[in-house]
Every structure is written in structure tokens, then in C-alpha cells.
Protein backbone atom coordinates (compact mmCIF):
# COMPACT_ATOMS: atom_id res chain seq x y z
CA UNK A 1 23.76 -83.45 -50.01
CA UNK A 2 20.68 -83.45 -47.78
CA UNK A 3 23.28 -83.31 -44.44
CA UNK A 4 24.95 -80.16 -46.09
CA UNK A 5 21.71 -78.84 -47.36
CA UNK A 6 20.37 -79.42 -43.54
CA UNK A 7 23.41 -78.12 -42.60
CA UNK A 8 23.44 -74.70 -43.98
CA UNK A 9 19.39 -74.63 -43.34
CA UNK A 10 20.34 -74.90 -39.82
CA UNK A 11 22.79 -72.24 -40.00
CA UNK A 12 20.85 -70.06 -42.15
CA UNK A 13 18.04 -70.45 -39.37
CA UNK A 14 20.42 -69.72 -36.80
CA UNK A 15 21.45 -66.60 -38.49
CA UNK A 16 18.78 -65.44 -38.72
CA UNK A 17 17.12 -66.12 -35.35
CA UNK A 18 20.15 -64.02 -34.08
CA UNK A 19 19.58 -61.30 -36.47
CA UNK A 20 15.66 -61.28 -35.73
CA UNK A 21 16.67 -61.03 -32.01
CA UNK A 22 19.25 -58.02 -32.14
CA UNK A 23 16.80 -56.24 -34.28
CA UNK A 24 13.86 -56.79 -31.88
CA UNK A 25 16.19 -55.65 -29.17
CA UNK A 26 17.50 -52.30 -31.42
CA UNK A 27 14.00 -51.67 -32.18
CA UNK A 28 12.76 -52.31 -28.99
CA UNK A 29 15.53 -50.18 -27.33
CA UNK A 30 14.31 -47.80 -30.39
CA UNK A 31 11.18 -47.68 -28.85
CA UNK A 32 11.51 -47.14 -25.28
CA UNK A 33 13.57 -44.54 -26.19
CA UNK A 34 10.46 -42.87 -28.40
CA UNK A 35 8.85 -43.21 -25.70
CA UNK A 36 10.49 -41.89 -22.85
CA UNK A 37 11.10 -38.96 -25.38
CA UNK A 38 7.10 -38.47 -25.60
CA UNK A 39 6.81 -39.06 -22.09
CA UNK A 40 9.67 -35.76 -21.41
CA UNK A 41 7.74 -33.90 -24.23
CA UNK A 42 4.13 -34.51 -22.27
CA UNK A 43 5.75 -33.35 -19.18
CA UNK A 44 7.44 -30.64 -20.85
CA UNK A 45 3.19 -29.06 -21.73
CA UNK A 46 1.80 -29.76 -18.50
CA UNK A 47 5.08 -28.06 -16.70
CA UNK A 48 4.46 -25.21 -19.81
CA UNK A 49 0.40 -25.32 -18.57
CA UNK A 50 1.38 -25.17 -15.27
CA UNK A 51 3.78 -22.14 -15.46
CA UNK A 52 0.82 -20.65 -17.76
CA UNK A 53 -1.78 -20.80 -14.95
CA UNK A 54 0.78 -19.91 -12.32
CA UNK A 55 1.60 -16.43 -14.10
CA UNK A 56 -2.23 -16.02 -14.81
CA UNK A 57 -2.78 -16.27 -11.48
CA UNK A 58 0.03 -13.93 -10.10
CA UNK A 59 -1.31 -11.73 -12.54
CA UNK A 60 -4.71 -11.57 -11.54
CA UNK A 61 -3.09 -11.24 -7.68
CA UNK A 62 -1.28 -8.49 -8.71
CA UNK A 63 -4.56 -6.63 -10.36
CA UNK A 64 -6.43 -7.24 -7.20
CA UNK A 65 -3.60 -6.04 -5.05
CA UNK A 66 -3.36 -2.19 -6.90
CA UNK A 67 -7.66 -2.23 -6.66
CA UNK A 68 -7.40 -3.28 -2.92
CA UNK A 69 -4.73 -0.70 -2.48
CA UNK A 70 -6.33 2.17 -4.34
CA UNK A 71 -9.30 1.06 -2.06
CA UNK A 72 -7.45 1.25 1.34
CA UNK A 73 -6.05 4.67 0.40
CA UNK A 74 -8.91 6.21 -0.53
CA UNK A 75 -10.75 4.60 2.42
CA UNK A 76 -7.51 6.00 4.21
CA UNK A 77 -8.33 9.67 2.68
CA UNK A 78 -11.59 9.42 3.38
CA UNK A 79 -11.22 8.90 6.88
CA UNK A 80 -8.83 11.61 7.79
CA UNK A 81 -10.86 14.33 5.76
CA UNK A 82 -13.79 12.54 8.59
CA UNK A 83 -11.37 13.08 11.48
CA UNK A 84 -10.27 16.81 10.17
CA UNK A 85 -14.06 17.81 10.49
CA UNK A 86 -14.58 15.70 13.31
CA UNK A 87 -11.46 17.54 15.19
CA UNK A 88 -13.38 21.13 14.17
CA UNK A 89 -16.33 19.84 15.24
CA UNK A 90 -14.65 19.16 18.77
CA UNK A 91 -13.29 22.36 19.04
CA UNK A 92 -16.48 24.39 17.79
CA UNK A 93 -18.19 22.44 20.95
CA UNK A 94 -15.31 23.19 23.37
CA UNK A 95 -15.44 26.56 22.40
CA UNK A 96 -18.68 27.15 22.61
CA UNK A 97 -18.72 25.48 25.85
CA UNK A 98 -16.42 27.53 26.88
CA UNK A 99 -18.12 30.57 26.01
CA UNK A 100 -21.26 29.67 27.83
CA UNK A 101 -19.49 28.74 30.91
CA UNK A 102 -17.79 31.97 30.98
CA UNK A 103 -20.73 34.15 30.12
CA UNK A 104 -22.64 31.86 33.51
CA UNK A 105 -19.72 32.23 35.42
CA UNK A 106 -20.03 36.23 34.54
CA UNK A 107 -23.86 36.61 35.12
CA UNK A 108 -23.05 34.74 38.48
CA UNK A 109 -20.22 36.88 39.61
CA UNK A 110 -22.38 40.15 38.30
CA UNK A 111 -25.10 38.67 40.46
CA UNK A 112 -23.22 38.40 43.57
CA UNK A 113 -21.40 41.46 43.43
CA UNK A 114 -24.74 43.46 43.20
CA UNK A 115 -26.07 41.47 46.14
CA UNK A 116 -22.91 42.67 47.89
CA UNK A 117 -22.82 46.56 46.82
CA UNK A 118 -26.03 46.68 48.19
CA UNK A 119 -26.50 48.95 50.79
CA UNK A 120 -26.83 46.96 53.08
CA UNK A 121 -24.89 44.35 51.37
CA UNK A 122 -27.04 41.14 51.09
CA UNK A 123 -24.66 38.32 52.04
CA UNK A 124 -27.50 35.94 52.79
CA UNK A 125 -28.97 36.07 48.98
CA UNK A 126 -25.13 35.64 47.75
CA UNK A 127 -24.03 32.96 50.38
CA UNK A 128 -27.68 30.88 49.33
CA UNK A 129 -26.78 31.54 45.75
CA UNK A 130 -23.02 30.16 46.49
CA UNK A 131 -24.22 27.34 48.11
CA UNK A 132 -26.59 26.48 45.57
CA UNK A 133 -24.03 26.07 43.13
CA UNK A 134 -21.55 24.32 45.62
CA UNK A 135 -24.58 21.54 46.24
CA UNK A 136 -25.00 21.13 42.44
CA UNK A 137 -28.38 23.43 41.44
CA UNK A 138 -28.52 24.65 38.25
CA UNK A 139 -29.16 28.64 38.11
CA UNK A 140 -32.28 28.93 35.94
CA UNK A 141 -31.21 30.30 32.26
């Protein structure tokens, strides 16, 4: 009895050192699997984080974007309202330039043609007066 008693102890043992062994190997299987599966999850929230941050982001892009372009067109108004007055401006000046040009040019040409009606005509006082101007003299005002 003891070598049949041995016998099936031996068995028994072998039994279950094969059964211990596939169930470490389903369970461990079990468990890499849990945890590859926690692993995807994790990556899963920071990719969901990520995305998060990324739209906050774009969002707050977008917000600056309208105020910087609201800015720039005003700026953009403002400006051309500057230029508009600055454009009158010019042509106020050129006018007025004009006008006082034309009124010396007329006091000049009055000026000279009573120095030549004269009788006798003065052509020295109108030639001097010419060639003053020709050489760059101011009349006096």
C-alpha cells in the first residue's frame, strides 16, 4: 500500500503542480491584459486632456484674433479719417498758396505796368524790379 499510496501522492502532486501552473499563467495572462487595458484607459485621459487644452487654446486664439482685428480696423478707420483731413489740409495750403502767389504776381504786374504808362514810361524802375525777381529778391509785403 505505501507504493500505491506514494503513487497516487505523486500523481496527485503532479496534478496539481500542472494545474497551479496553467492557472498562474491564465491569471497572469489575466493580468497583463488588466493592465494593458489601464494602460489604453490612462492614455485614453491624457489624449482627452490634451485635446481639452488644445481646444482651450484655439479658443483663446480665436478671441484674440476678433480683438486684434477689431483693433486693426479701427486703427485702419482711424487713419483714413487722419488722411481725409490731412488731404484738406493739403489742399487748403495749396490753395491758399495759390491765392497769394497770384495776388503777388498781380501787384507785380500792376506795378510794372504803371511804371510803363508813365509818361515817360519808366523802363529802368520795371527792368530793376524784373531783375530783382529774376536774381531771387523778395518784393517787400
Amino acid at each position: 500500500m505505501s507504493a500505491v499510496v506514494t503513487t497516487v501522492i505523486a500523481a496527485v502532486s503532479a496534478f496539481a503542480a500542472l494545474g497551479s501552473a496553467f492557472l498562474y499563467l491564465y491569471f497572469g495572462r489575466r493580468s497583463d491584459l488588466a493592465a494593458a487595458r489601464e494602460e489604453a484607459l490612462a492614455l485614453a485621459e491624457t489624449r482627452r486632456q490634451v485635446i481639452v487644452d488644445l481646444v482651450a487654446s484655439l479658443d483663446s486664439l480665436e478671441r484674440r484674433h476678433r480683438q486684434t482685428t477689431r483693433e486693426c480696423e479701427r486703427r485702419i478707420a482711424e487713419l483714413q479719417t487722419e488722411l481725409e483731413a490731412t488731404n484738406a489740409q493739403a489742399r487748403e495750403d495749396a490753395y491758399q498758396t495759390r491765392h497769394f502767389y497770384s495776388a503777388a504776381v498781380t501787384d507785380l504786374l500792376t506795378d510794372l505796368r504803371s511804371d510803363l504808362e508813365r509818361v515817360p514810361p519808366d523802363v529802368a524802375g520795371a527792368l530793376i524790379r524784373i531783375r530783382r525777381l529774376l536774381s531771387g529778391e523778395r518784393p517787400a509785403a
